[in-house]
Protein backbone atom coordinates (compact mmCIF):
# COMPACT_ATOMS: atom_id res chain seq x y z
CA UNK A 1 40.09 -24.57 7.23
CA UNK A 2 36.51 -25.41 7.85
CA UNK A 3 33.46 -27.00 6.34
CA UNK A 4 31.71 -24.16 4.41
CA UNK A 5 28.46 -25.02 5.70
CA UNK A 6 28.30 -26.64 9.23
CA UNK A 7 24.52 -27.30 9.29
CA UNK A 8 22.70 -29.67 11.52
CA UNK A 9 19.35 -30.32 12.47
CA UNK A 10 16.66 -30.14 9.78
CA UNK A 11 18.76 -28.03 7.87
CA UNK A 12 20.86 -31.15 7.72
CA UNK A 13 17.78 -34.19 7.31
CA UNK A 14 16.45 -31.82 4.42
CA UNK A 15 19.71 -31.89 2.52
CA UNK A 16 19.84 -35.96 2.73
CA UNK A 17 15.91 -36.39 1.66
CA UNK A 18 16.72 -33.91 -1.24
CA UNK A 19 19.89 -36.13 -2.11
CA UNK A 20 17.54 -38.96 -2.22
CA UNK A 21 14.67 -37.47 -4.15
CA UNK A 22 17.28 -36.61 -7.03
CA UNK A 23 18.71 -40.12 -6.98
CA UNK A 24 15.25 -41.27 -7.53
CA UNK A 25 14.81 -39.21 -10.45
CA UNK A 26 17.90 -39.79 -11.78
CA UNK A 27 18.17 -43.31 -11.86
CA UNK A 28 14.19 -43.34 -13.29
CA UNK A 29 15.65 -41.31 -16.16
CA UNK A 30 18.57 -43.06 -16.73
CA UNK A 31 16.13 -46.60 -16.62
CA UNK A 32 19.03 -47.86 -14.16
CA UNK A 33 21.37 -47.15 -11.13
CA UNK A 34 21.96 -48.68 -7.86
CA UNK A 35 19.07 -47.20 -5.98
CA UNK A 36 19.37 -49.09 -2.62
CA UNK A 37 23.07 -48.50 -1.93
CA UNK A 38 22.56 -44.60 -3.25
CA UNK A 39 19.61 -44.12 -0.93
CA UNK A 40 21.28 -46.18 2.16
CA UNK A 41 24.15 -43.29 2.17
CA UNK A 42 22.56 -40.08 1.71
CA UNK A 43 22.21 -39.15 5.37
CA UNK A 44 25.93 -39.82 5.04
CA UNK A 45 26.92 -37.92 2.58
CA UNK A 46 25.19 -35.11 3.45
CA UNK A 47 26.85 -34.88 6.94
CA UNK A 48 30.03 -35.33 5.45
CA UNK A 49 29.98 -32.50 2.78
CA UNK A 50 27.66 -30.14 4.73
CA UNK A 51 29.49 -30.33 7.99
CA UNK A 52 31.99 -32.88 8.43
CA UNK A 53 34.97 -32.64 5.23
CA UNK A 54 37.10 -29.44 5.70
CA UNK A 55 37.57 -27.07 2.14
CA UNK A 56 36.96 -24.38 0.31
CA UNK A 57 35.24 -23.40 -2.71
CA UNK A 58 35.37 -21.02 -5.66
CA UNK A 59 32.26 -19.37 -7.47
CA UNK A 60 33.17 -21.72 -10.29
CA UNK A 61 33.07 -25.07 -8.03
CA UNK A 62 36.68 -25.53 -8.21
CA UNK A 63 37.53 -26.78 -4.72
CA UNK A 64 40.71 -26.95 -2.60
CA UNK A 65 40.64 -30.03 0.10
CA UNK A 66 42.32 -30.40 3.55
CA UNK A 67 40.56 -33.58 4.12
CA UNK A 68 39.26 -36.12 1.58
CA UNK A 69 37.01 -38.57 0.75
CA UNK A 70 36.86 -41.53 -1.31
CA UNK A 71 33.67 -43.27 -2.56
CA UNK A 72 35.16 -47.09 -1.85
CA UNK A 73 31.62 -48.97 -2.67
CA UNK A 74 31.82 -46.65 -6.53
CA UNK A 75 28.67 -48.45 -7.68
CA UNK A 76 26.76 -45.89 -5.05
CA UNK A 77 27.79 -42.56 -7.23
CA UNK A 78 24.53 -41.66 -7.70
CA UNK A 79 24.43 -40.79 -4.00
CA UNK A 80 27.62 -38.74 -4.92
CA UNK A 81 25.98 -37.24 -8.16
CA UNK A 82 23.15 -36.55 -6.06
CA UNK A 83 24.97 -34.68 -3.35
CA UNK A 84 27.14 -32.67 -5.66
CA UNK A 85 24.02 -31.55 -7.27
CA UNK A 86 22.91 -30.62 -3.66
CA UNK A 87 26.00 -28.42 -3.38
CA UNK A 88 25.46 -26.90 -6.48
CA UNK A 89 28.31 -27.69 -8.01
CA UNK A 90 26.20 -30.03 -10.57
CA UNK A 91 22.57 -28.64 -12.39
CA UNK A 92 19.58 -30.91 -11.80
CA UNK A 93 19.37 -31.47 -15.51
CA UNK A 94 22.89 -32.55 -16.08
CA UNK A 95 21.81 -35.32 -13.38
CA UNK A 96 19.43 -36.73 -16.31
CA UNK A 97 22.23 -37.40 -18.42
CA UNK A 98 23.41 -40.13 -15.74
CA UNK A 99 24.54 -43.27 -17.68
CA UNK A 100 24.47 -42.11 -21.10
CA UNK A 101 27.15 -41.76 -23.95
CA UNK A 102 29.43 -38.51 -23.42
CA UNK A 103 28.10 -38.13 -19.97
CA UNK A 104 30.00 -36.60 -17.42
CA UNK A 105 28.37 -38.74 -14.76
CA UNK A 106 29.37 -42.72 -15.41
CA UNK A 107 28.11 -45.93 -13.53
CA UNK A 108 31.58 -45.28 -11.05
CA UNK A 109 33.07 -42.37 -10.02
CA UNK A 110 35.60 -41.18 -12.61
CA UNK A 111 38.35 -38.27 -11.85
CA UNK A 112 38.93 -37.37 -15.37
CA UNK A 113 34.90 -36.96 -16.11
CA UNK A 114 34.73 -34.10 -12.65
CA UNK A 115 38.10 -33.65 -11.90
CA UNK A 116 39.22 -31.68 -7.92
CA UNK A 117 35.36 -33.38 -6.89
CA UNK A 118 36.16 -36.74 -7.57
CA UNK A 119 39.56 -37.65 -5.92
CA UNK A 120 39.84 -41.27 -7.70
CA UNK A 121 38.50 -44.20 -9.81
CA UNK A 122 36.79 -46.69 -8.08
CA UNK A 123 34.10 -49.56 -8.79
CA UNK A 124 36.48 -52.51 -8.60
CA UNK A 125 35.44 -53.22 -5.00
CA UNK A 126 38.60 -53.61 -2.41
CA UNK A 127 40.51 -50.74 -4.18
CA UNK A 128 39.11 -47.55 -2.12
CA UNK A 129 40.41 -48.71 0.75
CA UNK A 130 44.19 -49.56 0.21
CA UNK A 131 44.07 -46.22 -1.71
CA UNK A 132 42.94 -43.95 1.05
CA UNK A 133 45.45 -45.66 3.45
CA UNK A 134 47.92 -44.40 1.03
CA UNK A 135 46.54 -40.82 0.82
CA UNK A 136 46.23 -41.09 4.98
CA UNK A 137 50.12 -41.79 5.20
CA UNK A 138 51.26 -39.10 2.53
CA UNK A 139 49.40 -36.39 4.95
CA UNK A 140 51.51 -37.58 8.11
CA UNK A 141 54.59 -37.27 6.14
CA UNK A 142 53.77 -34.07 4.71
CA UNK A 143 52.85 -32.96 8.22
CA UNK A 144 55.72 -34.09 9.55
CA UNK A 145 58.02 -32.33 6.95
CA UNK A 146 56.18 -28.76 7.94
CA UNK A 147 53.93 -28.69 5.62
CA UNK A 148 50.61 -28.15 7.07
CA UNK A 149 48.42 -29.39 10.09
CA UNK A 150 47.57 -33.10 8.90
CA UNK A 151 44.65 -33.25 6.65
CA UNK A 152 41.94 -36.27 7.35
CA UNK A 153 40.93 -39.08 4.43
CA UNK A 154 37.26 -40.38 4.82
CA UNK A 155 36.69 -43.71 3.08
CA UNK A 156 33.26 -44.99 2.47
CA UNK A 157 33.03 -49.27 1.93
CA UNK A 158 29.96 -51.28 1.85
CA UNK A 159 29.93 -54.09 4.25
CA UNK A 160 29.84 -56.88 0.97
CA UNK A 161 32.54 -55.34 0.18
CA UNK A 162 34.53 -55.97 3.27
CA UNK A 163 34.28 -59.52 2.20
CA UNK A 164 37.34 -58.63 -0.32
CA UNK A 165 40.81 -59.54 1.36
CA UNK A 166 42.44 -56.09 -0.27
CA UNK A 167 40.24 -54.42 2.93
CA UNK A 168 41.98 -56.81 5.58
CA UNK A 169 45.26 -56.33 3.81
CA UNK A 170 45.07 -52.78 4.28
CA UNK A 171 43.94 -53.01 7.82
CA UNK A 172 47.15 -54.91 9.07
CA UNK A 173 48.95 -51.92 7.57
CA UNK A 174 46.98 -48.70 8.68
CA UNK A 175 47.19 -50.03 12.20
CA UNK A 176 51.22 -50.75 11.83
CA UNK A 177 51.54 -47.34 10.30
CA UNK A 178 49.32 -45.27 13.35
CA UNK A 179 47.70 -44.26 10.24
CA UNK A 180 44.97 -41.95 13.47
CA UNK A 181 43.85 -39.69 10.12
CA UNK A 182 42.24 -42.44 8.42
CA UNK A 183 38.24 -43.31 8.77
CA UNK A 184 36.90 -45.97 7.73
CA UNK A 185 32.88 -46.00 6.63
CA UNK A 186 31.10 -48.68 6.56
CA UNK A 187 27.44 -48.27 5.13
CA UNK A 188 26.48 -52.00 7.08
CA UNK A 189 22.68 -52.25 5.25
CA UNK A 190 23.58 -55.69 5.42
CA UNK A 191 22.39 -56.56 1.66
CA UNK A 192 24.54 -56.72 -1.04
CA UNK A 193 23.70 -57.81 -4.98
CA UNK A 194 21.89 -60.66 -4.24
CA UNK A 195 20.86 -61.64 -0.92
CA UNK A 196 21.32 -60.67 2.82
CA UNK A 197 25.32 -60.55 3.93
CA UNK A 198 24.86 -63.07 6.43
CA UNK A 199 23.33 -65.64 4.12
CA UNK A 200 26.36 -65.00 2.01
CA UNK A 201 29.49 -64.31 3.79
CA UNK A 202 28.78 -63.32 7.74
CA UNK A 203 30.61 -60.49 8.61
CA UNK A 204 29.75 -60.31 12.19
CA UNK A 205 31.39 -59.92 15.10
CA UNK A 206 32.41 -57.06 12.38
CA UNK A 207 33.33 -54.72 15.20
CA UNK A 208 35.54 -57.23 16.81
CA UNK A 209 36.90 -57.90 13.75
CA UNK A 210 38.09 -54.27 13.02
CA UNK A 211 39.79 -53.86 17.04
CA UNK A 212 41.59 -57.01 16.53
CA UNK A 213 43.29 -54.93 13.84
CA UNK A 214 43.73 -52.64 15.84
CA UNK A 215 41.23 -50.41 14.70
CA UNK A 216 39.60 -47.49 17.25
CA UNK A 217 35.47 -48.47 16.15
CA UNK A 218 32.34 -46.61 17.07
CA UNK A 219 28.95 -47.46 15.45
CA UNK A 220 26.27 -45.27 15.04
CA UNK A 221 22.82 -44.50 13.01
CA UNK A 222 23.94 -43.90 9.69
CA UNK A 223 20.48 -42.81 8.38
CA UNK A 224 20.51 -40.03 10.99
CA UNK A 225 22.54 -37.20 9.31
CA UNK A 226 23.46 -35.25 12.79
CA UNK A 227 24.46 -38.69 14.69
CA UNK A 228 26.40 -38.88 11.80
CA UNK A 229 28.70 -36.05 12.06
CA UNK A 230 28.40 -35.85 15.54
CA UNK A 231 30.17 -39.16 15.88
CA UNK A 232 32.88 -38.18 12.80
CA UNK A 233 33.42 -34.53 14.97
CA UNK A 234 33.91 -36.82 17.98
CA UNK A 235 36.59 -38.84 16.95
CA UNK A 236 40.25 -38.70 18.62
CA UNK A 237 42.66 -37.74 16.01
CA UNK A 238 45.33 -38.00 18.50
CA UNK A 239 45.90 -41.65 19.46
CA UNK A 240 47.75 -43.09 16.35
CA UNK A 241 44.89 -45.51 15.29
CA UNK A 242 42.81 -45.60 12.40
CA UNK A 243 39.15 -45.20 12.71
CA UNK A 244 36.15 -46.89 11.67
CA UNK A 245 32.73 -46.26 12.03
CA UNK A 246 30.29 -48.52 11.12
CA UNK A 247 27.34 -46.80 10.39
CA UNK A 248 23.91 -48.46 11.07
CA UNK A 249 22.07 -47.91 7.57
CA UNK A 250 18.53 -49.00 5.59
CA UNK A 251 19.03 -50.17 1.78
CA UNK A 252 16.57 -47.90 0.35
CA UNK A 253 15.83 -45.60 3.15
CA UNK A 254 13.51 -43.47 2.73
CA UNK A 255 10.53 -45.20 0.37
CA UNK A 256 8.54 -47.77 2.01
CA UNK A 257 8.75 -50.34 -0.80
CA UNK A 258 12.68 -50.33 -1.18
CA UNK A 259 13.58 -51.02 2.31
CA UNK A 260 15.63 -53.68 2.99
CA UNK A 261 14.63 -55.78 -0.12
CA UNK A 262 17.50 -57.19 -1.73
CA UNK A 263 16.35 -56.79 -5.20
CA UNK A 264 16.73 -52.71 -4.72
CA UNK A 265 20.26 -52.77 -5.22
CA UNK A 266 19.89 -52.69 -9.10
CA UNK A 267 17.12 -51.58 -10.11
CA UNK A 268 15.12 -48.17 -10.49
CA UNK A 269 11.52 -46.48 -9.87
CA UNK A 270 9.40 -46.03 -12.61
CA UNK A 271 5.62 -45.87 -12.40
CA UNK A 272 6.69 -45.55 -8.69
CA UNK A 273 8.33 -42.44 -9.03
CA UNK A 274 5.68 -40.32 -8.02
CA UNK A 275 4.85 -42.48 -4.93
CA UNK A 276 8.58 -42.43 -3.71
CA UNK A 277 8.81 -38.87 -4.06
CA UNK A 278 5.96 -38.12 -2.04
CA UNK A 279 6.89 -40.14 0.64
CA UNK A 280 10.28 -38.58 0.65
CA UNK A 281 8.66 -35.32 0.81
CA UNK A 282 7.03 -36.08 4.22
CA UNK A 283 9.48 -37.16 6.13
């Protein structure tokens, strides 16, 4: 099984700046959101569904997985929206009912609200993690019983969120268990709710941090779509350790006045709408 789209190049920029242009709109609607985060993985995102994540899908959007992600850092599911509505498998106007009563589309990712797209609840930060090492080791063993070539399990944290001990917990174990199907994400914008990471808790050397664990780590651009995949495609799913990538990223990439300003993470355009799009739409 392959990715049903394999695109690169512009093909592949396009599909991240139109991810970003519908979070914008979105979250202006909806008078709320966490733009930042959203914006900082879109180039993400989109090389992950669009090249990257092996499955198939039906004319009605039902989808079968080999590999699978996991939104760790759940407050960014407007990225997710965003990107399913990229896909298709979402309408542009059920985007603006983001946030509101009866909504399909909650403030977290919810499986029971878009069941077979969303593979499970997250938000409390620390959980996503633990919970795709789990899903990592259930492939091995079904792999090992003959049942299938062992599907992958792509895990996207924020780096404040590595400041939860669940994450470190889970490390110890996916590097005991040779748990080589399991990547790790990390969108390091280096800003979390209120301030800069470093002024709050310093997560650096983070790279050391992660091969003391035992860990195989590669960082790259993360707000360059092909470096993106090219690094995920690159991996070595051979060598019994888990993977992380720590992908380089901008909190608001993408409009000029919610780069790397910390009080972006919350918060949502409105009579700057119309300037964000249009700078989205040349780049």
């Amino acid at each position: 099984m392959e990715n049903p789209f394999k695109e690169s190049g512009e093909a592949l920029h396009r599909r991240a700046q139109e991810i970003r242009k519908k979070i914008c709109i979105m979250n202006a609607t909806a008078k709320s959101g966490h733009t930042g985060g959203d914006m900082s993985e879109a180039d993400i995102l989109a090389a992950l569904y669009f090249h990257v994540l092996r499955y198939e899908v039906d004319a009605g959007h039902a989808v079968r997985w080999h590999d699978e992600f996991i939104l760790s850092k759940g407050h960014g599911v407007g990225g997710l929206y965003s990107c399913f509505a990229e896909l298709g498998w979402l309408q542009d106007e059920e985007l603006l009912t983001y946030l509101k009563d009866d909504s399909r589309l909650p403030g977290h990712p919810v499986r029971q609200k878009l069941p077979g797209w969303v593979t499970v609840n997250t938000g409390g930060l620390g959980h996503g993690l633990p919970i795709a090492a789990g899903f990592a080791m259930a492939k091995q063993r079904h792999a090992a019983r003959g049942e299938g070539a062992t599907g992958r399990v792509f895990v996207l944290t924020g780096d404040g969120e590595l400041e939860e001990g669940s994450n470190w917990e889970v490390a110890m174990a996916a590097a005991h268990f040779e748990l080589s199907n399991l990547v790790v994400i990390v969108d390091r914008n280096r800003l979390q709710l209120a301030d800069f990471t470093h002024n709050i808790m310093d997560l650096d050397p983070l790279d050391e941090k992660f091969r003391a664990f035992g860990f195989e780590v590669h960082d790259v651009n993360g707000n360059h779509a092909d470096s993106v995949w090219k690094q995920m495609e690159s991996l070595d799913f051979e060598n019994e350790k888990p993977k992380v990538v720590i992908v380089h990223t901008i909190k608001g990439r993408g409009v000029s006045f919610m780069e790397n300003v910390p009080a972006w993470h919350h918060k949502f355009p409105d009579d700057q709408l119309r300037q964000a799009l249009k700078e989205l739409d040349h780049a």
